[in-house]
Protein backbone atom coordinates (compact mmCIF):
# COMPACT_ATOMS: atom_id res chain seq x y z
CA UNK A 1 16.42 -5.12 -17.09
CA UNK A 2 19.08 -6.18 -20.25
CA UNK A 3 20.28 -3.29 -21.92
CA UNK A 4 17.93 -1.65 -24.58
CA UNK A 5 20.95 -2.73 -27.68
CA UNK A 6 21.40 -6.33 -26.61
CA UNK A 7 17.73 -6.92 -26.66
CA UNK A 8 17.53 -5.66 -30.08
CA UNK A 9 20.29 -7.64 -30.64
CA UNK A 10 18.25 -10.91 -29.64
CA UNK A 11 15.35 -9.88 -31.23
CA UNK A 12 17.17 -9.05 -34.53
CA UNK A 13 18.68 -12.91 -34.86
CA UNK A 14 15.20 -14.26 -33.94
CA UNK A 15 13.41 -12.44 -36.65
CA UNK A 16 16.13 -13.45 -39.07
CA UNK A 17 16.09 -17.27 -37.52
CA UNK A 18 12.17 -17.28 -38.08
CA UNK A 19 11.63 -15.39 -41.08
CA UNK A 20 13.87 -18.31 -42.95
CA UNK A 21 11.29 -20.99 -41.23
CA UNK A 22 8.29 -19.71 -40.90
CA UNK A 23 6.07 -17.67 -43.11
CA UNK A 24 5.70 -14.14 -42.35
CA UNK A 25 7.83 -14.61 -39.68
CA UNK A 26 10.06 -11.01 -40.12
CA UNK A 27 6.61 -9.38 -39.52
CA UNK A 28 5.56 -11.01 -36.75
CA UNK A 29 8.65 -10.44 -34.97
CA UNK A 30 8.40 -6.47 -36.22
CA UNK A 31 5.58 -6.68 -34.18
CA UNK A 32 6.88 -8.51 -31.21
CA UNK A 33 9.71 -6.53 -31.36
CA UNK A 34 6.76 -3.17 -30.86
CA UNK A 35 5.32 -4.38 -27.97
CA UNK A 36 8.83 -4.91 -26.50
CA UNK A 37 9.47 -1.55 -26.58
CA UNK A 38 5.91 -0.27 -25.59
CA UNK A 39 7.02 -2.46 -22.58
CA UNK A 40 10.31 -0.72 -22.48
CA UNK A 41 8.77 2.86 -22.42
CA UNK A 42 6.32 1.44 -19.72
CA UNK A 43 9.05 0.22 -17.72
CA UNK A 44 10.78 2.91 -17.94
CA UNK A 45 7.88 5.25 -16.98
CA UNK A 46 7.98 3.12 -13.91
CA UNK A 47 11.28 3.45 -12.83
CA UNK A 48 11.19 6.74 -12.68
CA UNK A 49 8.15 7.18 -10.85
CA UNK A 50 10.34 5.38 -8.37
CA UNK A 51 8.22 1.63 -8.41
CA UNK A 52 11.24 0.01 -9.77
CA UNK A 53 14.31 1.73 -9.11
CA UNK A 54 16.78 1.29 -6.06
CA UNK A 55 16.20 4.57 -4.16
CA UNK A 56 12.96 6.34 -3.85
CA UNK A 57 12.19 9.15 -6.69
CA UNK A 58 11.25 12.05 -4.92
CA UNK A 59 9.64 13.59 -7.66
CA UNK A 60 6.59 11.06 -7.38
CA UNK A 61 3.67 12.46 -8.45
CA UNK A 62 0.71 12.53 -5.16
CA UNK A 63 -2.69 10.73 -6.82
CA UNK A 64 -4.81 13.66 -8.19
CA UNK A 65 -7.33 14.47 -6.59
CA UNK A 66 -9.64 12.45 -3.37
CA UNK A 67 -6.57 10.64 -1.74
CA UNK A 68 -6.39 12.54 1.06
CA UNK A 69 -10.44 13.00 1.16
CA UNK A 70 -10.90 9.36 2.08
CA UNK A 71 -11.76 8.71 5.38
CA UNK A 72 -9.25 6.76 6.24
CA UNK A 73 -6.59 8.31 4.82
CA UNK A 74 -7.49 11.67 7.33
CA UNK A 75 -7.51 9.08 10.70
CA UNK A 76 -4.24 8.41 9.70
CA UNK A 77 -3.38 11.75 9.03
CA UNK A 78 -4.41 13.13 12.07
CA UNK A 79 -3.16 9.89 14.53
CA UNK A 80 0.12 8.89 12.67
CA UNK A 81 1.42 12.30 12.18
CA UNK A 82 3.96 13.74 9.71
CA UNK A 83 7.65 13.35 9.58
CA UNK A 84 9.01 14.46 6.02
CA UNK A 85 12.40 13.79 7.26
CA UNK A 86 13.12 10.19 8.28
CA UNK A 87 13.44 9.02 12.18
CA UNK A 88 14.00 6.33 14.28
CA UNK A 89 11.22 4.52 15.99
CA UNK A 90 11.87 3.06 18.98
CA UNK A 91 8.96 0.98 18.97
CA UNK A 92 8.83 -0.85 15.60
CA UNK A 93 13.41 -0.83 15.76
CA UNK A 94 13.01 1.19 11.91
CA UNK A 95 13.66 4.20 10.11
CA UNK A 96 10.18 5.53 9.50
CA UNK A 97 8.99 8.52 7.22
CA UNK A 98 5.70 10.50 6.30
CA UNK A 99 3.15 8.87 7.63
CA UNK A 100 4.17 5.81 9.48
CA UNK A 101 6.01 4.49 6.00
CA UNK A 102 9.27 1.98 6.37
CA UNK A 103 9.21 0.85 2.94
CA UNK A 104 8.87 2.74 -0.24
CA UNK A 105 6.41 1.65 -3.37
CA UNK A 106 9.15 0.20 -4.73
CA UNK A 107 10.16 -2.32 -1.58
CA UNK A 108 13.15 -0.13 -0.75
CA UNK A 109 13.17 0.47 3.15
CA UNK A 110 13.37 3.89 4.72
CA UNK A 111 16.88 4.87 5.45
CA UNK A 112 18.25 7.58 8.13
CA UNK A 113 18.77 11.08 5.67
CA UNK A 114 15.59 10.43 3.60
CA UNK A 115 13.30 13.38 2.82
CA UNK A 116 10.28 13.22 1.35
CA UNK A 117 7.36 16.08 0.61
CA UNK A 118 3.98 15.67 2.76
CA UNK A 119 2.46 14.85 -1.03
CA UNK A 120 4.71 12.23 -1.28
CA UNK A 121 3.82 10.89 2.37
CA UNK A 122 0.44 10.89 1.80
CA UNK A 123 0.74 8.80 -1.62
CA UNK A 124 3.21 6.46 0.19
CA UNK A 125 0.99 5.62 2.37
CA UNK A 126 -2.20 5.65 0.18
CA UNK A 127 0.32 2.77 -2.07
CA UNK A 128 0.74 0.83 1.14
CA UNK A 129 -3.44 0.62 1.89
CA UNK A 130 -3.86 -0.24 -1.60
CA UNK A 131 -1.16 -2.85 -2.20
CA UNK A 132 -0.80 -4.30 1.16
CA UNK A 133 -3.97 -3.75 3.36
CA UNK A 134 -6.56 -3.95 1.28
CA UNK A 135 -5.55 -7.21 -0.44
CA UNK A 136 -4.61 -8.77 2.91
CA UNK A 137 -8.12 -7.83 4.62
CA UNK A 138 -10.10 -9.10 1.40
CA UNK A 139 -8.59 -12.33 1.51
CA UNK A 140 -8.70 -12.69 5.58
CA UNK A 141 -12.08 -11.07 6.89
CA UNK A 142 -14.86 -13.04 5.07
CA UNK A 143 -17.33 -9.93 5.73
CA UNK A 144 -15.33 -7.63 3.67
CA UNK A 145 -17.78 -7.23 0.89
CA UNK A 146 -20.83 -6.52 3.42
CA UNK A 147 -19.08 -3.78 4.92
CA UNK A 148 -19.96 0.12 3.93
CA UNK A 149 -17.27 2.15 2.71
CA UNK A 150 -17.15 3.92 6.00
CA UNK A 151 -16.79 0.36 7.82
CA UNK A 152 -13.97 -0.44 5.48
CA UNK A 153 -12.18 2.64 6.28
CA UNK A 154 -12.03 2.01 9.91
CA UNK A 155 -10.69 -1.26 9.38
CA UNK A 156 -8.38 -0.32 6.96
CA UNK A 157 -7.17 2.93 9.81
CA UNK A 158 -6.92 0.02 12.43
CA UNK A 159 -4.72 -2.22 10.31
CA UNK A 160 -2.59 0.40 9.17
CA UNK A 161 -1.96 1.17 13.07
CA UNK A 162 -1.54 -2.30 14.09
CA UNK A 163 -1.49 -4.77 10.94
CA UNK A 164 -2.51 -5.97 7.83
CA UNK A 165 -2.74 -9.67 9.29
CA UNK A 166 -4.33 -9.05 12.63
CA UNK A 167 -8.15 -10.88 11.46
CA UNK A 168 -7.51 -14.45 13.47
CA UNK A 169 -4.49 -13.56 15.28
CA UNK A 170 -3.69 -13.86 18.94
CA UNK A 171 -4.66 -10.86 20.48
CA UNK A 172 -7.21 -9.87 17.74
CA UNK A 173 -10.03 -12.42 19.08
CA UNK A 174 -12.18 -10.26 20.36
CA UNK A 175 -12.82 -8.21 16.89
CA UNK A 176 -12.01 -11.16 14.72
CA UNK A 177 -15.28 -12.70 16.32
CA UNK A 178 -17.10 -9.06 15.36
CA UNK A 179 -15.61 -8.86 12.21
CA UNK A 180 -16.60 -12.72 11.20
CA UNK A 181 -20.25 -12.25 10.20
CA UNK A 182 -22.57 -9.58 9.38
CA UNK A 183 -24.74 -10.15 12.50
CA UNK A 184 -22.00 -9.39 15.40
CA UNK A 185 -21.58 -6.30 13.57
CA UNK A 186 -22.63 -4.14 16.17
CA UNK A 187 -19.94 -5.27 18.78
CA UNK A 188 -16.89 -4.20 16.42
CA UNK A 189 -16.89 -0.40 17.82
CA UNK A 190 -16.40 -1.97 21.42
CA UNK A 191 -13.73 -4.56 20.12
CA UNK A 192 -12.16 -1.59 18.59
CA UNK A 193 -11.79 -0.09 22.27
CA UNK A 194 -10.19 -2.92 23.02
CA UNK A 195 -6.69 -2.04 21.54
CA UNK A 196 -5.35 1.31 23.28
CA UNK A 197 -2.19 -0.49 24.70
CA UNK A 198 1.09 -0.28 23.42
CA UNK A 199 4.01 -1.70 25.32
CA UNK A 200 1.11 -2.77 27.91
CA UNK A 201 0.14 0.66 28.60
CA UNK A 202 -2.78 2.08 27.92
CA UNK A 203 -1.96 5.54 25.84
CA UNK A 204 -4.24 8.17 25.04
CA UNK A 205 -3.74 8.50 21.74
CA UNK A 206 -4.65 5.20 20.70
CA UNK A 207 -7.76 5.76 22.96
CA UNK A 208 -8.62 8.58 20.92
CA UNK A 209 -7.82 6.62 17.28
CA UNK A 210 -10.09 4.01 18.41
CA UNK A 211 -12.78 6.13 19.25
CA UNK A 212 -12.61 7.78 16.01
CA UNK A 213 -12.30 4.68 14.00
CA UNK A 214 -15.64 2.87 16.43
CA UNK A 215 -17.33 6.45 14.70
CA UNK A 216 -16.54 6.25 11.51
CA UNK A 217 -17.71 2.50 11.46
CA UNK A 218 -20.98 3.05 13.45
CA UNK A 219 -21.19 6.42 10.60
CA UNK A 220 -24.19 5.52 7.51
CA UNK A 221 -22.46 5.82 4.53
């Protein structure tokens, strides 16, 4: 952002500029010159809540209340773990923190020395379902309205473990095709089986994630 004084200074010469051509125009500058710094205060607001600065703020405030109620949010809990001090994963090659975050709200990626509180993690990765996932699974999966709110949450725990993009990708046929209408429906707890590999070995923990996430889906609410 410019400085907060050489804004002014624009704004100052473009209410002068205008209020010799234009009727009124001092005032409606006054008032452009109010929202600017409504924006400014915003902005600011922002940055430190850490969605626009460098380096993550680590005195984030968690979401009050039901974040970690939500259904998905507690698979992921339980399956991803919780590191509150940052470590390497061999797997994905990246520093990785909380609960399976690389990259902070604010875009910045996970470095090695980052701490972060287990309220923080869980907001971190509440940010990334709600700016990332869920967008990405609206647009994809054409069912994503029919589904339940329980339904959704298993999807949303699968694509957190292996994906936003997955619907339609290789490797993802089998519950794209039970994903793409309401009818086939019933298969997607099977196709959910499917994916216990990593590295092509079958682990147990995935085993257990999918079997959790093929409950929650097959679940009434």
């Amino acid at each position: 952002f410019p400085s907060h004084d050489s804004q002014e200074a624009l704004i100052a010469g473009l209410a002068y500029k205008l209020s010799m051509k234009v009727e009124g125009g001092m005032e409606r500058m006054g008032m452009l010159k109010a929202q600017y710094d409504e924006a400014w205060q915003l902005a600011s607001e922002l940055k430190r809540l850490g969605f626009l600065s460098d380096t993550p703020n680590t005195n984030t405030p968690v979401s009050p209340g039901t974040v970690s109620d939500k259904p998905h949010m507690k698979l992921i809990s339980e399956y991803e773990g919780l590191k509150t001090t940052a470590y390497w994963d061999n797997t994905g090659r990246v520093w990785t923190i909380g609960k399976g975050t690389t990259k902070y709200p604010n875009g910045s990626k996970v470095k090695q020395g980052d701490t972060i509180t287990e309220e923080q993690a869980t907001q971190f990765a509440q940010a990334y379902i709600d700016t990332k996932i869920i967008p990405t699974l609206s647009k994809t999966i054409p069912t994503w309205t029919e589904m339940s709110p329980n339904q959704q949450s298993a999807i949303i725990s699968f694509a957190y473990n292996v994906g936003e993009n997955f619907y339609n990708k290789p490797g993802f046929e089998t519950i794209s095709a039970a994903l793409s209408k309401v009818s086939t429906f019933g298969k997607v707890p099977e196709a959910l089986s499917l994916y216990n590999k990593s590295g092509g070995k079958k682990l147990n923990g995935l085993i257990k994630r999918r079997k959790a996430e093929a409950e929650l889906w097959s679940s009434s609410k």
